[in-house]
PDB file of N, CA and C in Angstrom:
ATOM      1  N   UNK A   1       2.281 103.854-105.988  1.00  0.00           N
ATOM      2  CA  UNK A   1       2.326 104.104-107.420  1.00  0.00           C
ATOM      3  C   UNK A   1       3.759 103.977-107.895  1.00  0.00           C
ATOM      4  N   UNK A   2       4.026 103.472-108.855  1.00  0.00           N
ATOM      5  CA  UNK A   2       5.444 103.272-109.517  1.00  0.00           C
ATOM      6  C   UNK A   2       4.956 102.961-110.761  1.00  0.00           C
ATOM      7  N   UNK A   3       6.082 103.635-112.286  1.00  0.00           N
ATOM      8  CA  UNK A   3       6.589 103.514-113.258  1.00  0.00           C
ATOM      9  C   UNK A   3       7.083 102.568-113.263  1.00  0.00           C
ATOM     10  N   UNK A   4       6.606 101.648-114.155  1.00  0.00           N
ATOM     11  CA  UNK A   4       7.271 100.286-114.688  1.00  0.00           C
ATOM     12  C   UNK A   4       8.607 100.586-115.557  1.00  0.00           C
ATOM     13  N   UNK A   5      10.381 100.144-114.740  1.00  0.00           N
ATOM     14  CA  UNK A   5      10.988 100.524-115.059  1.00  0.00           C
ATOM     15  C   UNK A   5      11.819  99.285-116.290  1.00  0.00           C
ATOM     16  N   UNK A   6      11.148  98.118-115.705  1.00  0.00           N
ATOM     17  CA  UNK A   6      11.302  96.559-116.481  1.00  0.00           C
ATOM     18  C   UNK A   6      10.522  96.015-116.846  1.00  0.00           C
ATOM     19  N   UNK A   7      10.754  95.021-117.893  1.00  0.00           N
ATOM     20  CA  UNK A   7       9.425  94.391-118.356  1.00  0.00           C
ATOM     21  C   UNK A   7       9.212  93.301-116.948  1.00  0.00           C
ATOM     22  N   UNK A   8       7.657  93.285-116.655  1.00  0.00           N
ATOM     23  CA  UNK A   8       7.073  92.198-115.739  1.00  0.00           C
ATOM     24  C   UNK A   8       6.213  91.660-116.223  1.00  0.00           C
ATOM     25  N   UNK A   9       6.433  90.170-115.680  1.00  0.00           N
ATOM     26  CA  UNK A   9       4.810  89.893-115.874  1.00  0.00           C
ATOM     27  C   UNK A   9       3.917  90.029-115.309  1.00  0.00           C
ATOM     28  N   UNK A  10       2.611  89.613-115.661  1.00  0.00           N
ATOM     29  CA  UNK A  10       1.146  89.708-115.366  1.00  0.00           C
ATOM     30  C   UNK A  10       0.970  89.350-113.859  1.00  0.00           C
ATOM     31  N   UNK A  11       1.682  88.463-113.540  1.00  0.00           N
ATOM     32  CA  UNK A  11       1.771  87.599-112.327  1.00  0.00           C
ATOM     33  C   UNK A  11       2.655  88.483-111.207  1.00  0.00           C
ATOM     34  N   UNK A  12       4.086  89.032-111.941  1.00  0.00           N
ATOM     35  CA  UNK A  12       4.661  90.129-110.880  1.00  0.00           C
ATOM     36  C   UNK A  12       3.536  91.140-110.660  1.00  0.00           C
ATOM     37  N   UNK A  13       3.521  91.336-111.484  1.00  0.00           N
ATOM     38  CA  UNK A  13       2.641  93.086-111.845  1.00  0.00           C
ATOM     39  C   UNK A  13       1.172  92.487-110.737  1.00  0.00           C
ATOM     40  N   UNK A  14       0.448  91.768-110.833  1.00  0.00           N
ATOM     41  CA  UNK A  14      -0.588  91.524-109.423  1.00  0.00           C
ATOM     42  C   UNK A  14      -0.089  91.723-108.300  1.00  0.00           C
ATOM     43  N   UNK A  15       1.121  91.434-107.799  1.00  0.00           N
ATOM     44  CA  UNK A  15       1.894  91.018-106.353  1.00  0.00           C
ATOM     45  C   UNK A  15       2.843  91.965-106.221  1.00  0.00           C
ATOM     46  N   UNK A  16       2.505  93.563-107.141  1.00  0.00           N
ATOM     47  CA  UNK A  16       3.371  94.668-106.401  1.00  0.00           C
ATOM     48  C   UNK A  16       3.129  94.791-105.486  1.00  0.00           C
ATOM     49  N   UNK A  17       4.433  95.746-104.794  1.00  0.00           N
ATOM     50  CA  UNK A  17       4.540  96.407-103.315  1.00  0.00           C
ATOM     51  C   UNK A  17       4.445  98.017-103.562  1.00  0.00           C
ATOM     52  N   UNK A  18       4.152  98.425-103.383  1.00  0.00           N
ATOM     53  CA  UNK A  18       3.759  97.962-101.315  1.00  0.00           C
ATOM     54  C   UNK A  18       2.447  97.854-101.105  1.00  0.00           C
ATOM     55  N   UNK A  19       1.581  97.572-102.000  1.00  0.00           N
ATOM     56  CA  UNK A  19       0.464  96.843-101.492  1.00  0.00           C
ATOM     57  C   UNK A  19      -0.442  96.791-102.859  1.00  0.00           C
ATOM     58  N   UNK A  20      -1.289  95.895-102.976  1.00  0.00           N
ATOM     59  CA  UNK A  20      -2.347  95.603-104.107  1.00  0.00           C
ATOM     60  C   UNK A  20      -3.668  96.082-103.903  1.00  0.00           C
ATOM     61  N   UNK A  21      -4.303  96.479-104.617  1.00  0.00           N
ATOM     62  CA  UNK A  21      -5.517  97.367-104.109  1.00  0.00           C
ATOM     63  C   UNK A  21      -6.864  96.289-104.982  1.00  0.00           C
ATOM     64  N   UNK A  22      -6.424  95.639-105.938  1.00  0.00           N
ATOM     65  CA  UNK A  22      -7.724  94.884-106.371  1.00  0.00           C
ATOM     66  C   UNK A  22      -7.324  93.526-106.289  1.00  0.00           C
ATOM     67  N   UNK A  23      -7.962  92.318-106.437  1.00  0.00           N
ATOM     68  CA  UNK A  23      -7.448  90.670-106.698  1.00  0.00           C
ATOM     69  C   UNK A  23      -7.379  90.739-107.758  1.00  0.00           C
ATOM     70  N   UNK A  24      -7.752  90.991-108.671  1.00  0.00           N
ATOM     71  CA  UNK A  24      -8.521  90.675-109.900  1.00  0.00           C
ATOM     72  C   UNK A  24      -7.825  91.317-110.882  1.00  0.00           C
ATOM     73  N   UNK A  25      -7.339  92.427-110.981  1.00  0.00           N
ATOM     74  CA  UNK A  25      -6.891  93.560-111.781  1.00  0.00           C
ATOM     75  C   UNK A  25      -5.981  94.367-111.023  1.00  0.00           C
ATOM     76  N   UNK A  26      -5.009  95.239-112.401  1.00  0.00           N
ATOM     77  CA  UNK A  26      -4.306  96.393-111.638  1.00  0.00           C
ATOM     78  C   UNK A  26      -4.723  97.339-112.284  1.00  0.00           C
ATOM     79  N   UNK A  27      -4.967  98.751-111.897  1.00  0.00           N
ATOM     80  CA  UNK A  27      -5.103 100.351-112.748  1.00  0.00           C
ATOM     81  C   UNK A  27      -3.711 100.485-113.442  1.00  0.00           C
ATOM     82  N   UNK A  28      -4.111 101.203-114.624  1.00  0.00           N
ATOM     83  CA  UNK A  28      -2.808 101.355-115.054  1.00  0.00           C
ATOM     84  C   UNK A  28      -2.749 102.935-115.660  1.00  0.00           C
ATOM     85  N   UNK A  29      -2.124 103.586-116.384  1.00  0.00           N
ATOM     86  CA  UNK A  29      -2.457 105.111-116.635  1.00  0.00           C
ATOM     87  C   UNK A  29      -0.978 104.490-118.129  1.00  0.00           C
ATOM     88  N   UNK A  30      -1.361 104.554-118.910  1.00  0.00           N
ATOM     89  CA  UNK A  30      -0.398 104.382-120.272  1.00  0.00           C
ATOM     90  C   UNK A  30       0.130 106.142-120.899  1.00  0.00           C
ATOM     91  N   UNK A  31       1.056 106.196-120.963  1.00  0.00           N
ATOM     92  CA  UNK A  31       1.585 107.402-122.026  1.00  0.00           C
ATOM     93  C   UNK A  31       1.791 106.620-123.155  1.00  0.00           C
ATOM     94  N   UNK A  32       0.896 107.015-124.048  1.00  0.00           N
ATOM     95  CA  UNK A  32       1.556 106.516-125.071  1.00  0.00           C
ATOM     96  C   UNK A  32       2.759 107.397-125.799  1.00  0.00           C
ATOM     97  N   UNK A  33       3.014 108.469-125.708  1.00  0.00           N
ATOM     98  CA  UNK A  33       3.834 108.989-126.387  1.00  0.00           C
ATOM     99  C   UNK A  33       5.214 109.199-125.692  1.00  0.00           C
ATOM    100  N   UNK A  34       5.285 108.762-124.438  1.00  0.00           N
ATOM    101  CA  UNK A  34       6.697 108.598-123.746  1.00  0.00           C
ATOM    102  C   UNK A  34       6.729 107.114-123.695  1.00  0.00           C
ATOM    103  N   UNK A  35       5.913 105.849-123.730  1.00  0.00           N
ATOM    104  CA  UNK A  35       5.884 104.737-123.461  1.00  0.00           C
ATOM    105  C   UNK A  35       5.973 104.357-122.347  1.00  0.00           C
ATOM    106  N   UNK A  36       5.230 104.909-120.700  1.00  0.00           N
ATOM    107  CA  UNK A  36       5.741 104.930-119.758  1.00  0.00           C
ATOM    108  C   UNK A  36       3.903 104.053-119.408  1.00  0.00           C
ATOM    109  N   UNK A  37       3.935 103.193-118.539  1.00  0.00           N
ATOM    110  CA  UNK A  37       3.305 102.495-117.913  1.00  0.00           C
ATOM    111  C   UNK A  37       3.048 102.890-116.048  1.00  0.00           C
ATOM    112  N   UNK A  38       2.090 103.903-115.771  1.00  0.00           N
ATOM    113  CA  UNK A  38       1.879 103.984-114.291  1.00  0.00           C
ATOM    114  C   UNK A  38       0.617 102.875-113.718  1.00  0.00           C
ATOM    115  N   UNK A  39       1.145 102.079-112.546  1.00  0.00           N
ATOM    116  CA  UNK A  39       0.594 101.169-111.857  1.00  0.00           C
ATOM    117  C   UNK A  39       0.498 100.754-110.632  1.00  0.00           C
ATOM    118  N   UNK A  40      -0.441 100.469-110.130  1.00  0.00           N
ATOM    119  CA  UNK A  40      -0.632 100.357-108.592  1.00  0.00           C
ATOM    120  C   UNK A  40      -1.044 101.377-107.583  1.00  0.00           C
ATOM    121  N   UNK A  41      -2.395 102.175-107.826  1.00  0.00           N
ATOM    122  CA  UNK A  41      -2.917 103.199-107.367  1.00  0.00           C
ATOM    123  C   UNK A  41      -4.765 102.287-107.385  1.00  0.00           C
ATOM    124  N   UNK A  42      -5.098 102.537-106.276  1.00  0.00           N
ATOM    125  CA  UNK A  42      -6.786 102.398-106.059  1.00  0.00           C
ATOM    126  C   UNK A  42      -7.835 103.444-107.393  1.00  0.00           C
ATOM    127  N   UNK A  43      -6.561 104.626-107.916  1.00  0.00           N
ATOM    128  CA  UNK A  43      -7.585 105.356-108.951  1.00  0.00           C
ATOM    129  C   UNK A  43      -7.007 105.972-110.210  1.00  0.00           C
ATOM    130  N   UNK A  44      -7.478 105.686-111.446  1.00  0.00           N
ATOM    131  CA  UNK A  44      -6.580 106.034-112.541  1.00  0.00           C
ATOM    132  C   UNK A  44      -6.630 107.272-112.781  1.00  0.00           C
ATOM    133  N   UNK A  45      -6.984 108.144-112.081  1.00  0.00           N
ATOM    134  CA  UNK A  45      -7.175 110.016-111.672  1.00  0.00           C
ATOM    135  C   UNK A  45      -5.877 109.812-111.198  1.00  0.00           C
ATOM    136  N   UNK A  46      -5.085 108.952-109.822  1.00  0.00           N
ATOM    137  CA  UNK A  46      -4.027 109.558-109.131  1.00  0.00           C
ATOM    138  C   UNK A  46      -2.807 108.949-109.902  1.00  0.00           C
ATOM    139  N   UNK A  47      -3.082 107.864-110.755  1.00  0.00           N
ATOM    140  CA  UNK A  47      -2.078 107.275-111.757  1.00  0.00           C
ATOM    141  C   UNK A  47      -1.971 108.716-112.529  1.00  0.00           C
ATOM    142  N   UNK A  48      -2.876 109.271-113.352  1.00  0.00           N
ATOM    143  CA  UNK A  48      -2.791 110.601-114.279  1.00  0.00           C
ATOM    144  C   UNK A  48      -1.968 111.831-113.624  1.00  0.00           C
ATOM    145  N   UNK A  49      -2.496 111.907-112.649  1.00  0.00           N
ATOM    146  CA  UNK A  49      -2.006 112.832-111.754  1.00  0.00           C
ATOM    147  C   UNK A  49       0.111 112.833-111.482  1.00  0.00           C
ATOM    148  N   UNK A  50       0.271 111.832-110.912  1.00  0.00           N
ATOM    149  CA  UNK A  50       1.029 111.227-111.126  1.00  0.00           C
ATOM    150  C   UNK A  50       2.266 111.172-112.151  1.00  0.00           C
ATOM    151  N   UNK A  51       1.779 110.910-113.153  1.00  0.00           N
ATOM    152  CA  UNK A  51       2.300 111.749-114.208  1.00  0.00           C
ATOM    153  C   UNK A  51       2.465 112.880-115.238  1.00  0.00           C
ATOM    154  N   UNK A  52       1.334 113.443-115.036  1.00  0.00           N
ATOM    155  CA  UNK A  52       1.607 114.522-114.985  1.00  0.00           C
ATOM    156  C   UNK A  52       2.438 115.384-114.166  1.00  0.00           C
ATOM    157  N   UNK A  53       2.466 115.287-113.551  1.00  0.00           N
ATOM    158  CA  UNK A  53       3.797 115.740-112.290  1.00  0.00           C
ATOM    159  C   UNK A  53       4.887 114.997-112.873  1.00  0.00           C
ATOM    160  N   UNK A  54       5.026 114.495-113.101  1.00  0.00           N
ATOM    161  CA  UNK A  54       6.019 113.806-113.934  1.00  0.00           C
ATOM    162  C   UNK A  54       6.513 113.900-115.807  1.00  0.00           C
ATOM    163  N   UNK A  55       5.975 114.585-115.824  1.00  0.00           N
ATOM    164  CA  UNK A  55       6.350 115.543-117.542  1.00  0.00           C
ATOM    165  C   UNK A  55       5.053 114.933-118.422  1.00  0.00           C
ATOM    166  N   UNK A  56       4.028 114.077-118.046  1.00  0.00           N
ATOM    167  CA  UNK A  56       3.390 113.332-119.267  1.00  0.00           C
ATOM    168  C   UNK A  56       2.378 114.714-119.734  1.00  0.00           C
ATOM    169  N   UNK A  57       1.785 114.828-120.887  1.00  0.00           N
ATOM    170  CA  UNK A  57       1.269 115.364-121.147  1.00  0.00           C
ATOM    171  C   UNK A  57      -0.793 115.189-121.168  1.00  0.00           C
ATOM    172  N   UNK A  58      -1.723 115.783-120.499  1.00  0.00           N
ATOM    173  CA  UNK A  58      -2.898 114.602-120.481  1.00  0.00           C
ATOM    174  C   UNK A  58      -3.255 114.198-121.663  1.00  0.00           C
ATOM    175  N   UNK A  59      -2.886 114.862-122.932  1.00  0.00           N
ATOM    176  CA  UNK A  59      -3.355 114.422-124.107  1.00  0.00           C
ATOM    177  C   UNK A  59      -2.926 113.078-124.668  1.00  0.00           C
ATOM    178  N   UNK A  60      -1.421 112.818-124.167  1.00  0.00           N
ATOM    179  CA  UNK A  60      -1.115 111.314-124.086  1.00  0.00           C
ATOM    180  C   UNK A  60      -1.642 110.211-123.447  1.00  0.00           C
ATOM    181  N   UNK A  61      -2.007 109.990-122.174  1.00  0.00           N
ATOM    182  CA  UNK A  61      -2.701 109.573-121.147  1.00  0.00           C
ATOM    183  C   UNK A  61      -4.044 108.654-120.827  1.00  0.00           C
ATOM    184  N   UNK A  62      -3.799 107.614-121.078  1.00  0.00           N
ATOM    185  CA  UNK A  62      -5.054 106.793-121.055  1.00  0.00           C
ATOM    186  C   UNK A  62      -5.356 105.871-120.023  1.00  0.00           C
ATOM    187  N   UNK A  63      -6.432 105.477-119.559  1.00  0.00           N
ATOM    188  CA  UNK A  63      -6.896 104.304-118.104  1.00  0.00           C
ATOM    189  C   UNK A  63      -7.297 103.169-118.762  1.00  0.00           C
ATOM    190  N   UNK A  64      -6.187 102.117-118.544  1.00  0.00           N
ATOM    191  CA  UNK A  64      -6.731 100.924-118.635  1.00  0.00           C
ATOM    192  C   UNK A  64      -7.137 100.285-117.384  1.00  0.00           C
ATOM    193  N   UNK A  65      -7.047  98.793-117.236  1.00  0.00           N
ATOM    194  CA  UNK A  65      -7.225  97.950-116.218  1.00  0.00           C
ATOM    195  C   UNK A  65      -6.355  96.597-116.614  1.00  0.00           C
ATOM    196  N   UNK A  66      -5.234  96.394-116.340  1.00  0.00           N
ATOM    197  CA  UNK A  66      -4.844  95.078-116.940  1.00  0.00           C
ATOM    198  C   UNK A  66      -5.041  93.880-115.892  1.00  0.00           C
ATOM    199  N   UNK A  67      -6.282  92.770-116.203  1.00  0.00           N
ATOM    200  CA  UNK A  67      -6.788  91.815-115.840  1.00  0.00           C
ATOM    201  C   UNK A  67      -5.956  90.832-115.250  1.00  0.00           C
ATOM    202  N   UNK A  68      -5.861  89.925-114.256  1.00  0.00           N
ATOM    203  CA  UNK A  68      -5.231  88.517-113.814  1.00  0.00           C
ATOM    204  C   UNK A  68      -4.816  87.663-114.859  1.00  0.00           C
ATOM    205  N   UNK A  69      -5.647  87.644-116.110  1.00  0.00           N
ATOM    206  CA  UNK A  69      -5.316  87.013-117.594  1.00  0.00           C
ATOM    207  C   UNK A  69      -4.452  87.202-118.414  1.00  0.00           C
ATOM    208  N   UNK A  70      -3.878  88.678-118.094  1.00  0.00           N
ATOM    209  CA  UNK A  70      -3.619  89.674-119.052  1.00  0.00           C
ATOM    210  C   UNK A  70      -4.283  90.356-119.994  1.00  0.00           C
ATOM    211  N   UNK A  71      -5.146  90.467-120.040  1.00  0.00           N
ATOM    212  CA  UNK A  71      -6.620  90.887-121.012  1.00  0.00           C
ATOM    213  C   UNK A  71      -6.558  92.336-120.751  1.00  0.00           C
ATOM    214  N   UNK A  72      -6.280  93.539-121.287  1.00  0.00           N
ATOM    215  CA  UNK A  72      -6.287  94.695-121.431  1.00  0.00           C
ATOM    216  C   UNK A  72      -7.783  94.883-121.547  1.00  0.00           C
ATOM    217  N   UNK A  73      -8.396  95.507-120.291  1.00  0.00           N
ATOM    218  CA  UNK A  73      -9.485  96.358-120.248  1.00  0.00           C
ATOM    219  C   UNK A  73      -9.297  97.903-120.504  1.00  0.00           C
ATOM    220  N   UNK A  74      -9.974  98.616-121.338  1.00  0.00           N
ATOM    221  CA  UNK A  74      -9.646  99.729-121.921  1.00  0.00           C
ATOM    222  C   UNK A  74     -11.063 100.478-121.065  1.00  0.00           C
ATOM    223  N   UNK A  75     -11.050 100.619-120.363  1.00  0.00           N
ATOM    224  CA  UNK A  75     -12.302 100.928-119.233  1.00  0.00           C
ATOM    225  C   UNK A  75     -11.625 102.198-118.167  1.00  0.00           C
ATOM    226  N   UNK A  76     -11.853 103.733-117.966  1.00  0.00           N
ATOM    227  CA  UNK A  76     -11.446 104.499-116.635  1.00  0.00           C
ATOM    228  C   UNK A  76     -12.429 106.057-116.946  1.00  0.00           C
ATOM    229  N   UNK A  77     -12.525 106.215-115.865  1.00  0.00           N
ATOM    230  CA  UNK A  77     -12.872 107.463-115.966  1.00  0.00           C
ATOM    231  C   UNK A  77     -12.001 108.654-116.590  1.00  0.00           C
ATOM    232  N   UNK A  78     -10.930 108.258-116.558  1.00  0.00           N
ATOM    233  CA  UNK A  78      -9.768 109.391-117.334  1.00  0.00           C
ATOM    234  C   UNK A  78     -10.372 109.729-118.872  1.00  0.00           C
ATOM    235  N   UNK A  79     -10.410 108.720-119.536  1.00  0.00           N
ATOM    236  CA  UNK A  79     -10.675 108.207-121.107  1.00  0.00           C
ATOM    237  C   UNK A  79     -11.513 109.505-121.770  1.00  0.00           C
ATOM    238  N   UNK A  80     -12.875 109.586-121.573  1.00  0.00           N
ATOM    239  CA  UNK A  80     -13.864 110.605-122.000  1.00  0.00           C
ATOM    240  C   UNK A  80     -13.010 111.862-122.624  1.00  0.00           C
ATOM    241  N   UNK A  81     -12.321 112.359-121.788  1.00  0.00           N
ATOM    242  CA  UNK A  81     -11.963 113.649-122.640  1.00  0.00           C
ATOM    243  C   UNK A  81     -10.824 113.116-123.694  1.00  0.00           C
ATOM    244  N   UNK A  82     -10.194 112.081-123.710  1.00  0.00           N
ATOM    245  CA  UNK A  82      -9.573 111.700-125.336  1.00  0.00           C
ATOM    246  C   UNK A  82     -10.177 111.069-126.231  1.00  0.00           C
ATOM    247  N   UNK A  83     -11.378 110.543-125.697  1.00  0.00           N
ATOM    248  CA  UNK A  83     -12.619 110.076-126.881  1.00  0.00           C
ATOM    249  C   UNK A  83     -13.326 111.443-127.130  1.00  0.00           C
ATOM    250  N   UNK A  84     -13.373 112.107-127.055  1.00  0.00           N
ATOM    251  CA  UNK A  84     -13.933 114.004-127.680  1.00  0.00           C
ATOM    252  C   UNK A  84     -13.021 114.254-128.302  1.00  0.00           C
ATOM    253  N   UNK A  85     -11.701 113.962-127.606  1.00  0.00           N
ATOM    254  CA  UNK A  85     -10.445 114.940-128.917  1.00  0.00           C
ATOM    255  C   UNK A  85      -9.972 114.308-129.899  1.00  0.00           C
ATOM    256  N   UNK A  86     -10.614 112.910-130.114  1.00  0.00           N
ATOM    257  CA  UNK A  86     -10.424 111.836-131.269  1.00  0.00           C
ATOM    258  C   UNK A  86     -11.536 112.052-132.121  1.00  0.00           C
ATOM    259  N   UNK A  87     -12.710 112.852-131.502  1.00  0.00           N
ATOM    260  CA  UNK A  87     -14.403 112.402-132.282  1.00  0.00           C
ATOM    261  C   UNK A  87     -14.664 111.666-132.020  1.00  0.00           C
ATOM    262  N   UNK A  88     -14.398 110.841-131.088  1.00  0.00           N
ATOM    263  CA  UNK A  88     -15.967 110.037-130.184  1.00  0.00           C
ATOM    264  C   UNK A  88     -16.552 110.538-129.196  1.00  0.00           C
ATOM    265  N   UNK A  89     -17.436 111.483-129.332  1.00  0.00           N
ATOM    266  CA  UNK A  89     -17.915 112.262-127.715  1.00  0.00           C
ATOM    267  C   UNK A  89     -18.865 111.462-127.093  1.00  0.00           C
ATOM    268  N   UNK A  90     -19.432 110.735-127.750  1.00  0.00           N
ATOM    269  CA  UNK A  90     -20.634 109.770-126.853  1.00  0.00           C
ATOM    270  C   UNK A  90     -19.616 107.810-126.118  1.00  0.00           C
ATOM    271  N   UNK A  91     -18.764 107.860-126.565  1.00  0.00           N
ATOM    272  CA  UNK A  91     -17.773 106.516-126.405  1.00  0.00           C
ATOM    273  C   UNK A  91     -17.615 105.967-124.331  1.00  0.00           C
ATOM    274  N   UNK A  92     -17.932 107.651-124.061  1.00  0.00           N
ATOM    275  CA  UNK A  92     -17.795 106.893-122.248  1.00  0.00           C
ATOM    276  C   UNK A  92     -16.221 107.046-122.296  1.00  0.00           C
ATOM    277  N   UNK A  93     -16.639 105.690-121.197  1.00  0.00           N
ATOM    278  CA  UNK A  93     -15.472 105.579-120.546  1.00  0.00           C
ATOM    279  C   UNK A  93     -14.025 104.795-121.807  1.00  0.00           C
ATOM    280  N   UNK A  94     -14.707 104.004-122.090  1.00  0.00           N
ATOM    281  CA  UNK A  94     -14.139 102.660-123.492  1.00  0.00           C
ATOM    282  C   UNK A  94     -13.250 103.397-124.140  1.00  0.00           C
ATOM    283  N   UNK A  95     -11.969 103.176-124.680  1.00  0.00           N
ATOM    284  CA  UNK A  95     -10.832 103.949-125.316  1.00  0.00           C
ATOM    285  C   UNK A  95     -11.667 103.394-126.967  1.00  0.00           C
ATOM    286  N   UNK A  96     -11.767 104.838-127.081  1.00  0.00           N
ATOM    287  CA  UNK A  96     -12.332 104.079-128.352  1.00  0.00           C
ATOM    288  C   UNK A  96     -12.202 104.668-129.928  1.00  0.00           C
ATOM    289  N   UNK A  97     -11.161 105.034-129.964  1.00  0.00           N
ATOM    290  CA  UNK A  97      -9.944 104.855-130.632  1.00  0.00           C
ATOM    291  C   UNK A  97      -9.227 103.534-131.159  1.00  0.00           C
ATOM    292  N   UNK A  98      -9.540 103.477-132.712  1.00  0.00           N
ATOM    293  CA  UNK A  98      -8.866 101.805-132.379  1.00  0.00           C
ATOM    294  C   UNK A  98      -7.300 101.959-132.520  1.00  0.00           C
ATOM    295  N   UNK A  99      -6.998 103.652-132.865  1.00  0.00           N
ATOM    296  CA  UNK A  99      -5.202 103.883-133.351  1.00  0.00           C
ATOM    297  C   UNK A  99      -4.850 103.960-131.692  1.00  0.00           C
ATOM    298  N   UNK A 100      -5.466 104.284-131.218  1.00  0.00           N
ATOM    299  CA  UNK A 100      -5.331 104.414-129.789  1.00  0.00           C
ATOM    300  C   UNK A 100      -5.459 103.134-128.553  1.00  0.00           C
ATOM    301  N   UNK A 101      -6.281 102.493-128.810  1.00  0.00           N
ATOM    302  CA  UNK A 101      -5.984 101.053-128.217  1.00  0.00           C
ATOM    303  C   UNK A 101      -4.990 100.500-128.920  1.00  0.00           C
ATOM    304  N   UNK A 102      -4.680 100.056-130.522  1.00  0.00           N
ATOM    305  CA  UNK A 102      -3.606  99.989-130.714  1.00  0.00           C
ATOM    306  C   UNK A 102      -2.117  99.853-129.967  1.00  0.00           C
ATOM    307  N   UNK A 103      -2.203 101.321-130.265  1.00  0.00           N
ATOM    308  CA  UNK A 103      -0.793 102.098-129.516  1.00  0.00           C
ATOM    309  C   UNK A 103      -0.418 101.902-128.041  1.00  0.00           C
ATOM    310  N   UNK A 104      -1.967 101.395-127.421  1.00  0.00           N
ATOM    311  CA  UNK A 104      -1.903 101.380-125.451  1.00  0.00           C
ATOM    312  C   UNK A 104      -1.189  99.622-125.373  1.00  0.00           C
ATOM    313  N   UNK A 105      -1.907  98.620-126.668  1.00  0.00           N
ATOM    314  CA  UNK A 105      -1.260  97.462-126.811  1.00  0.00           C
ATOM    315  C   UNK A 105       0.181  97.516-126.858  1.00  0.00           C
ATOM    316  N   UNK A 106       0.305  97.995-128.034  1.00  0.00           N
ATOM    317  CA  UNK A 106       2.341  98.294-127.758  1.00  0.00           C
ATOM    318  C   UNK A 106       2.863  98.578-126.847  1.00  0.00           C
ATOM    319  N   UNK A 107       2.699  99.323-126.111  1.00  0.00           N
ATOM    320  CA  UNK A 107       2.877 100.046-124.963  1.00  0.00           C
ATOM    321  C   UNK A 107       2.768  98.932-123.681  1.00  0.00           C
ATOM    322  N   UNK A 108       2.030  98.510-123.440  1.00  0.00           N
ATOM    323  CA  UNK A 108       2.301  97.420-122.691  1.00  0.00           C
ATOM    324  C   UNK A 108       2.546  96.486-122.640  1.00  0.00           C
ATOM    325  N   UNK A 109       2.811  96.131-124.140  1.00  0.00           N
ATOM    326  CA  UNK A 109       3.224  94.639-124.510  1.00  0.00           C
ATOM    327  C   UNK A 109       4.866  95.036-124.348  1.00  0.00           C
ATOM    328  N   UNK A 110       5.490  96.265-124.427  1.00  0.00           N
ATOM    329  CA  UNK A 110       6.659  96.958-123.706  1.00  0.00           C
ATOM    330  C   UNK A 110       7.309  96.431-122.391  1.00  0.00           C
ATOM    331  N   UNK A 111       6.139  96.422-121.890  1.00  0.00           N
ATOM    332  CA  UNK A 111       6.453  96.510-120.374  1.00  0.00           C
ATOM    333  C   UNK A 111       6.030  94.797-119.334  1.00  0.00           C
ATOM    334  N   UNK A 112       4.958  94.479-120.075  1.00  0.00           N
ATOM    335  CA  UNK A 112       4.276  93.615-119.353  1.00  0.00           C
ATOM    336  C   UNK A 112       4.186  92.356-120.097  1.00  0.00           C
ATOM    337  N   UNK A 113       4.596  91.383-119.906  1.00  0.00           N
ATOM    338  CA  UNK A 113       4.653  89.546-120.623  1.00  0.00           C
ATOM    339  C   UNK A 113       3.148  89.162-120.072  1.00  0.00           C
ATOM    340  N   UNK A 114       2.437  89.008-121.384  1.00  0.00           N
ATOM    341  CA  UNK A 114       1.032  88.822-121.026  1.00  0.00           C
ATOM    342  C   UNK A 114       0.852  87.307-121.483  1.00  0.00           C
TER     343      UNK A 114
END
């Protein structure tokens, strides 16, 4: 697991070290309110985790999946309890928030050349 401390691209960001856990995709865990990007964990629970130990707050905290394309999948099990504290309680997993996908776009368009 590592904090994206530079912008990378799509192409670095697949071929982190010390090891890749999907082909296809990386987990990612977004703060939006520190702008901090966690990546490269098998689960967006230990990305959260993660930072939280690390000052993030969970109310900031969202699970994407950023694709081989660059295509921001807004898809994790984390998500559910910030779709309740937005008023979407039935939304799942899906960030579904559009001020909130939004904001996860900035946020990695920060960090990551898609």
């Amino acid at each position: 697991m590592v904090v994206l401390d530079k912008k990378v691209t799509v192409d670095e960001l697949m071929h982190m070290e010390p090891e890749i856990f999907f082909n296809d995709m990386v987990k990612c865990v977004i703060d939006i309110k520190r702008e901090l990007i966690a990546v490269n964990a098998e689960l967006h629970a230990d990305l959260e985790a993660f930072l939280l130990a690390n000052g993030s707050a969970q109310s900031d905290l969202y699970g994407i999946n950023i694709l081989d394309d660059g295509e921001i999948e807004f898809d994790s099990l984390i998500n559910p309890p910030r779709n309740r504290e937005a008023g979407y309680p039935r939304a799942g997993r899906y960030v579904a928030d559009p001020d909130a996908r939004a904001r996860i776009g900035e946020v990695v368009d920060k960090w990551v050349i898609r």
